[in-house]
N, C-alpha and C. Protein backbone atom coordinates (compact mmCIF):
# COMPACT_ATOMS: atom_id res chain seq x y z
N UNK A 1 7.87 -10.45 75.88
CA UNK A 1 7.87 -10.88 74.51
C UNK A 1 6.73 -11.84 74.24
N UNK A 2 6.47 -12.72 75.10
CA UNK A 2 5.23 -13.95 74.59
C UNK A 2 3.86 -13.03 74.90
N UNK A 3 4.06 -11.86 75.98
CA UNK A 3 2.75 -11.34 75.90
C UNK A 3 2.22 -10.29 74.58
N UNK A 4 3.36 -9.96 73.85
CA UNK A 4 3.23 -9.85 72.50
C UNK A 4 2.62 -10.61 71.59
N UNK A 5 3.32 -11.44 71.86
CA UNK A 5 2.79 -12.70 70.65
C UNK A 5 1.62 -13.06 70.81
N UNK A 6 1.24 -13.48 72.48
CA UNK A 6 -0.06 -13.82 72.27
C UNK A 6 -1.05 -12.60 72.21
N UNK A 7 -1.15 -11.42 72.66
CA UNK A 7 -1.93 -9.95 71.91
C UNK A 7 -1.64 -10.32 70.78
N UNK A 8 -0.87 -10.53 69.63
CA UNK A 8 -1.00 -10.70 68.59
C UNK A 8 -1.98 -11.38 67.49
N UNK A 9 -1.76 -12.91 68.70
CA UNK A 9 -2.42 -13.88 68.14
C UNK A 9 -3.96 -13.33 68.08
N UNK A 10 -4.09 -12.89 69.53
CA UNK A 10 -5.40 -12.15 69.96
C UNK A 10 -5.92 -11.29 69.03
N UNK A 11 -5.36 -10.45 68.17
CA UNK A 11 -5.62 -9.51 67.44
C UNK A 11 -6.04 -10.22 66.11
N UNK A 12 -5.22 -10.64 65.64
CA UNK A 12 -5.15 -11.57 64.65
C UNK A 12 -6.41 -12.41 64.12
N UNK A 13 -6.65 -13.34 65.49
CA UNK A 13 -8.34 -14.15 65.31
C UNK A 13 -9.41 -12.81 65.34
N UNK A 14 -9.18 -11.68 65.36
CA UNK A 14 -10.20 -10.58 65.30
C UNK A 14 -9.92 -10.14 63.50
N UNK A 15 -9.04 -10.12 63.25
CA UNK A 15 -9.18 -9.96 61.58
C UNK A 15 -8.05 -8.18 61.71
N UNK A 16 -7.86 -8.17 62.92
CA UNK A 16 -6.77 -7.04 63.10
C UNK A 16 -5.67 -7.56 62.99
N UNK A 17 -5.23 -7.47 61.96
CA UNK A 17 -3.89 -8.12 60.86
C UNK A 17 -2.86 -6.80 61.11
N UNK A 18 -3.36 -5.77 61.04
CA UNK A 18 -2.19 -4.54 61.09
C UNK A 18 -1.37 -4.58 62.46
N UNK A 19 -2.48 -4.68 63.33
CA UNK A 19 -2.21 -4.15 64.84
C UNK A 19 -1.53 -5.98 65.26
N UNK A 20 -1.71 -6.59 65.04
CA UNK A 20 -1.32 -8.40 65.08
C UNK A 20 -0.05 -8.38 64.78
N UNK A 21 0.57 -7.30 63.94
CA UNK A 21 1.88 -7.67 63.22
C UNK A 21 2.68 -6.66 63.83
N UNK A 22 2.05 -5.39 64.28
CA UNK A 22 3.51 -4.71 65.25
C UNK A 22 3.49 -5.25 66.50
N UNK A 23 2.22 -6.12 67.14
CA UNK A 23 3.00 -6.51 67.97
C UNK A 23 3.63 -7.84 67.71
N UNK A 24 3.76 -9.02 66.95
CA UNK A 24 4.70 -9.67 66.24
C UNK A 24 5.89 -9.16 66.23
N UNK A 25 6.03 -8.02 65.68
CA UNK A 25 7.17 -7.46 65.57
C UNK A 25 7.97 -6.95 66.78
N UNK A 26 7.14 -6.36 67.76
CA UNK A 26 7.45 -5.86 68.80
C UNK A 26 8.32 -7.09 69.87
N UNK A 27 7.37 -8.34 69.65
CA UNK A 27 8.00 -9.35 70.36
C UNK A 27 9.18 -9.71 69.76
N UNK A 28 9.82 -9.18 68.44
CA UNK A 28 11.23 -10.14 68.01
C UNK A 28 11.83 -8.99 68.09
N UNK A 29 11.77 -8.23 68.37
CA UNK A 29 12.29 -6.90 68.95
C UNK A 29 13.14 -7.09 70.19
N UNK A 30 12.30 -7.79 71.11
CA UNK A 30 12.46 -8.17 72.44
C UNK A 30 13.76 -9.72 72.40
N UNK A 31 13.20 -9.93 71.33
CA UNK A 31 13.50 -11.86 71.48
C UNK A 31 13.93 -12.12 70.00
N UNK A 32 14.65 -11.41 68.91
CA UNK A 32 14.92 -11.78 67.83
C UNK A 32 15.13 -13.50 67.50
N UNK A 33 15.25 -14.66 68.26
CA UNK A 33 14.97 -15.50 67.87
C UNK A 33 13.75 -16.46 67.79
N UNK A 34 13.14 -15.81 68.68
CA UNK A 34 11.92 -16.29 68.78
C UNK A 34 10.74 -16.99 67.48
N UNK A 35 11.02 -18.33 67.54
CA UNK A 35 10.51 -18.80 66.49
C UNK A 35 8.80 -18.81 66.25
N UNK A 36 8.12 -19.01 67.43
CA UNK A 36 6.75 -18.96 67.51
C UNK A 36 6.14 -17.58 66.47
N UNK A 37 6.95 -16.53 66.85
CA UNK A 37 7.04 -15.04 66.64
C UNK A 37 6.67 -14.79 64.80
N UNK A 38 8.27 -15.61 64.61
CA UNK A 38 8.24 -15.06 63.26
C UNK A 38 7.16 -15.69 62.96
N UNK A 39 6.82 -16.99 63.38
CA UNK A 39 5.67 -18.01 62.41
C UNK A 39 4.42 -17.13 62.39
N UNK A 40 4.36 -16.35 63.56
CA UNK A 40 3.12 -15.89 63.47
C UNK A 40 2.66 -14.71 62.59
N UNK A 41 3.84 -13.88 62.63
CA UNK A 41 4.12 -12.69 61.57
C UNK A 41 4.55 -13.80 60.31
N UNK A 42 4.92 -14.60 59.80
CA UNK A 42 4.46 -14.74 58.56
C UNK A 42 3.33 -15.28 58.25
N UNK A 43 1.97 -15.84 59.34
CA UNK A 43 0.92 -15.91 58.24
C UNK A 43 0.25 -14.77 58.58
N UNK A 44 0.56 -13.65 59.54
CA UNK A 44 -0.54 -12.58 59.23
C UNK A 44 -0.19 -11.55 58.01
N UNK A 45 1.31 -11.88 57.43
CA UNK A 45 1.88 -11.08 56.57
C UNK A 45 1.19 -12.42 55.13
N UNK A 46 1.40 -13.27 55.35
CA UNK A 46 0.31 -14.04 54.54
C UNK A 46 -0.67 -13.82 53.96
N UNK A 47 -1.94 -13.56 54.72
CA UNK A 47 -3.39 -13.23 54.99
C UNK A 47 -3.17 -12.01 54.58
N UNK A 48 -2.20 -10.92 54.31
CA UNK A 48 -2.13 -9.64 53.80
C UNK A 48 -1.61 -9.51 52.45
N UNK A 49 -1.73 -10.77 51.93
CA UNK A 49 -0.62 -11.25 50.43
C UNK A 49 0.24 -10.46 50.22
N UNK A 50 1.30 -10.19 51.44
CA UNK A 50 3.05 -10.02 51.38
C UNK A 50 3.50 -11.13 51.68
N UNK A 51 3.03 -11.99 50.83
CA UNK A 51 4.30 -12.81 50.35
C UNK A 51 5.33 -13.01 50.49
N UNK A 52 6.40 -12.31 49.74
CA UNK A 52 7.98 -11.93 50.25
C UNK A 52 8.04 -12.39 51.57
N UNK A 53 7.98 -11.33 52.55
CA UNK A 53 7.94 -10.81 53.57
C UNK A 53 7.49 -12.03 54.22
N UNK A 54 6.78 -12.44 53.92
CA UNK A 54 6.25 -14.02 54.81
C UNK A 54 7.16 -15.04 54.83
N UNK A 55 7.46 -14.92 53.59
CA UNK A 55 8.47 -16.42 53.63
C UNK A 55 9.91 -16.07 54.17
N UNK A 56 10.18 -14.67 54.43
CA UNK A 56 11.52 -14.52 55.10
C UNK A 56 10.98 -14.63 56.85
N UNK A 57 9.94 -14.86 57.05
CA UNK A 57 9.43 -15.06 58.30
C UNK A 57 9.55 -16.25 58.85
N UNK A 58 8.93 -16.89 57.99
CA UNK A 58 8.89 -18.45 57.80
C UNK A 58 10.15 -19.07 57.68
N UNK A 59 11.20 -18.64 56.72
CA UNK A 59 12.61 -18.93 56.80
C UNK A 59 13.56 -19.42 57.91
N UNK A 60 12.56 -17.79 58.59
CA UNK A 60 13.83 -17.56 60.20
C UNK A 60 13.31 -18.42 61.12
N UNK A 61 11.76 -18.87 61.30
CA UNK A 61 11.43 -19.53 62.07
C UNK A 61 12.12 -20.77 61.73
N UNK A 62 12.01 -21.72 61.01
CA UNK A 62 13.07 -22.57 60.33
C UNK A 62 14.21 -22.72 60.76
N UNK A 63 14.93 -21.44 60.81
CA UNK A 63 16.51 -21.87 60.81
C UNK A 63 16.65 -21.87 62.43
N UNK A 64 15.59 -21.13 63.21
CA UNK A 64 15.43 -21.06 64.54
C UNK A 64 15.26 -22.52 65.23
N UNK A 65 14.10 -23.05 64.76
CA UNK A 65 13.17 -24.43 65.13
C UNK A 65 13.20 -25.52 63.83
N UNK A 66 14.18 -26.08 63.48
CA UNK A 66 13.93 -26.37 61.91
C UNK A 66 13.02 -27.96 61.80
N UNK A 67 12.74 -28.67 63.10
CA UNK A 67 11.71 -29.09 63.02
C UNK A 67 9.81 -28.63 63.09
N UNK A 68 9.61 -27.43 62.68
CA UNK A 68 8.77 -26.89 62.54
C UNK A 68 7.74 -27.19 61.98
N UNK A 69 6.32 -27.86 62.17
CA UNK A 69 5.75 -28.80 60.97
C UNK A 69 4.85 -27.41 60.16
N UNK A 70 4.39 -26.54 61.25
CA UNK A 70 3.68 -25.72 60.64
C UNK A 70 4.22 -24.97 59.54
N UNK A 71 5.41 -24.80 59.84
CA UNK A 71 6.43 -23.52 59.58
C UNK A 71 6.45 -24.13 57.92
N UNK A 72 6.78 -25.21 58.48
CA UNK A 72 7.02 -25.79 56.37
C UNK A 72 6.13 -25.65 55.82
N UNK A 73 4.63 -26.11 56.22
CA UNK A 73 3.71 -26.42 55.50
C UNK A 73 3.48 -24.31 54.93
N UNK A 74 3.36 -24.14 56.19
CA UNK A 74 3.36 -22.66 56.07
C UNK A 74 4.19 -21.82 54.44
N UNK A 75 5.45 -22.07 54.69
CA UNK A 75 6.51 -21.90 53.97
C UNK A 75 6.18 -22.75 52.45
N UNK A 76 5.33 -23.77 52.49
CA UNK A 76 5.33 -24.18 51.00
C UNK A 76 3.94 -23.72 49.98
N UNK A 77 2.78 -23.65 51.45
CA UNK A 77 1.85 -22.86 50.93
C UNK A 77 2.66 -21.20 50.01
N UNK A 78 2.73 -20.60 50.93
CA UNK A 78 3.39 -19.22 50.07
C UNK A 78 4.40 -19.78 49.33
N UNK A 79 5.48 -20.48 48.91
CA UNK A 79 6.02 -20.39 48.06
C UNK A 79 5.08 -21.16 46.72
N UNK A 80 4.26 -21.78 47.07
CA UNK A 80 3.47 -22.24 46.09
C UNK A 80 2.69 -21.07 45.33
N UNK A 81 1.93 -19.86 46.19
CA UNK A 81 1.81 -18.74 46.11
C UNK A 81 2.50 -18.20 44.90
N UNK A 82 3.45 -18.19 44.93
CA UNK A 82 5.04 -17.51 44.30
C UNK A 82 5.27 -17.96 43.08
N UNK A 83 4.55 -19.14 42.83
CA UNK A 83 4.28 -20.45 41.94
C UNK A 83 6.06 -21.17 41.58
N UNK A 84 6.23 -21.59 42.61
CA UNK A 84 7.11 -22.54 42.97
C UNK A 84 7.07 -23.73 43.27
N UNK A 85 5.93 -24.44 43.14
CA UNK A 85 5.32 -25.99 43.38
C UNK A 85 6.56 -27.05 43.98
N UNK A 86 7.78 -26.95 43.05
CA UNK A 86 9.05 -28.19 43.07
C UNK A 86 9.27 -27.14 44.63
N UNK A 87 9.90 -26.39 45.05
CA UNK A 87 10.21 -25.69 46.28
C UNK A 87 8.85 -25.87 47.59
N UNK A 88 7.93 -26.03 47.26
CA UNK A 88 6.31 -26.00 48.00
C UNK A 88 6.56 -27.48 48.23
N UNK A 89 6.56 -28.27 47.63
CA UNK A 89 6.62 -29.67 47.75
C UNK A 89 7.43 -30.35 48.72
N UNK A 90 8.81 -29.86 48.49
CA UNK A 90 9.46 -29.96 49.41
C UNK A 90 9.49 -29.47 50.88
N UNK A 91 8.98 -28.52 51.46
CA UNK A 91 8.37 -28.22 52.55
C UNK A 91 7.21 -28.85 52.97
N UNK A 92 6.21 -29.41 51.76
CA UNK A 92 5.35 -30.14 52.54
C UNK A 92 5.83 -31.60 53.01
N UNK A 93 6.20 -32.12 52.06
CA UNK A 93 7.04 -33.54 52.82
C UNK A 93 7.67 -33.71 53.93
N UNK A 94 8.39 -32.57 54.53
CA UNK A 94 9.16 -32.11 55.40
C UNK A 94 8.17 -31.97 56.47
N UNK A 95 7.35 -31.41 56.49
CA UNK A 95 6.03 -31.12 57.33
C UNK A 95 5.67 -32.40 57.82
N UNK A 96 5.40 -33.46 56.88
CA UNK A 96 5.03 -34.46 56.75
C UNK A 96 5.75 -35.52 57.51
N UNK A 97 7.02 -35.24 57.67
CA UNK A 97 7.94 -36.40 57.70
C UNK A 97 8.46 -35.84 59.66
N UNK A 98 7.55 -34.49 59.59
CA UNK A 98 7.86 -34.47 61.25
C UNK A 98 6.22 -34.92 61.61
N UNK A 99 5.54 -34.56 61.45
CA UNK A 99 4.45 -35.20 61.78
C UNK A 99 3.52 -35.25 60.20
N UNK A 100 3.63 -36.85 60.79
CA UNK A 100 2.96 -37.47 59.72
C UNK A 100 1.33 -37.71 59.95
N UNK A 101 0.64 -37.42 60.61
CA UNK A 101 -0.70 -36.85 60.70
C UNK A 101 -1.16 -35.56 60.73
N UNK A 102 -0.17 -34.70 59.64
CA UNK A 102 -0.57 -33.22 59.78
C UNK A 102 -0.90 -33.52 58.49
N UNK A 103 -2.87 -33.30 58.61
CA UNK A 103 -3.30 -33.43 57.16
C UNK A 103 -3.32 -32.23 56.50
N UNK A 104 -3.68 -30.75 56.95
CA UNK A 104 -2.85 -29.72 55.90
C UNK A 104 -1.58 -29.73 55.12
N UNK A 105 -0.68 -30.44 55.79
CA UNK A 105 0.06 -30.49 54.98
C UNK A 105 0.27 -31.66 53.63
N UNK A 106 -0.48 -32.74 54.16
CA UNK A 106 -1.15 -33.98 53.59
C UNK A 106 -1.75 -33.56 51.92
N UNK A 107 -2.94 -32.92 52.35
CA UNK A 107 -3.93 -31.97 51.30
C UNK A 107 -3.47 -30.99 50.53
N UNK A 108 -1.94 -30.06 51.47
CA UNK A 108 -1.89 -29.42 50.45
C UNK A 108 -0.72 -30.41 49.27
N UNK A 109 0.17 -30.97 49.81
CA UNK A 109 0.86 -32.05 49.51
C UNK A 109 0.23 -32.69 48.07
N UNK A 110 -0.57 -33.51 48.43
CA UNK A 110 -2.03 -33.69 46.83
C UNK A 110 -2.18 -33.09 46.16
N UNK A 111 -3.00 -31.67 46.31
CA UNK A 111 -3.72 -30.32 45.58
C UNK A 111 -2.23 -30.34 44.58
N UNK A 112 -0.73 -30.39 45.20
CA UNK A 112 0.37 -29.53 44.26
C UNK A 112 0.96 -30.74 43.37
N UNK A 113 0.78 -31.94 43.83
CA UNK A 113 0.83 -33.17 42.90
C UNK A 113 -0.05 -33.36 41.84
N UNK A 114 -1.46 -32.93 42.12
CA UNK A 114 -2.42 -33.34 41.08
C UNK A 114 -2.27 -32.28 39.91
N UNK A 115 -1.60 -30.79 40.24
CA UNK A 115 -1.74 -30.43 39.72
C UNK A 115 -0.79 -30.14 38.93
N UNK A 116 0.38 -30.83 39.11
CA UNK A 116 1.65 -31.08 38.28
C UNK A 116 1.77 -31.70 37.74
N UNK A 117 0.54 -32.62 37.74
CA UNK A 117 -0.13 -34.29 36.69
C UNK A 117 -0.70 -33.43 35.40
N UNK A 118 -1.19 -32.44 35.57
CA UNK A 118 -2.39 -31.68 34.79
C UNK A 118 -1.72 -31.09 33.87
């Protein structure tokens, strides 16, 4: 199962998003809880703007690992996507409040404040 994931990852930094995501898939196949897994199949389902499909990725990784910093920030980017900002927000804080030097989540955190000022 992790040699899935990481071929995945492998595939993935090549811009092979299709072939990145069956084996994603292939590994929760193996390991249905596997949180690394889903995180990774939801940003290549991300980067493919399926949406949906991402954030039920992102979800499971969550309910798997629910200190996840990526996973939130992950999870608020696309729901921000979705244009859900009050729901986005809250995942970034969360991000934030497990590690509080994760400046993506910092920045995107700002970008969805400033623009709820506007």
């Amino acid at each position: 199962m992790a040699a899935h994931n990481r071929l995945g990852n492998l595939l993935a930094g090549q811009g092979k998003l299709e072939e990145a995501v069956e084996h994603y898939r292939q590994a929760l196949r193996i390991q249905p809880d596997y949180a690394q897994a889903h995180y990774n199949l939801g940003v290549a389902l991300l980067k493919q703007d399926k949406i949906e499909e991402a954030i039920v990725h992102f979800r499971r990784a969550l309910r798997i690992q629910p200190d996840y910093a990526q996973a939130h920030n992950n999870l608020g980017a696309a729901l921000l996507r979705q244009g859900k900002p009050d729901e986005a927000i809250v995942h970034f804080r969360r991000a934030l409040q497990i590690q509080p030097d994760y400046a993506k989540a910092r920045d995107n955190l700002r970008m969805v404040q400033m623009g709820q000022r506007r």
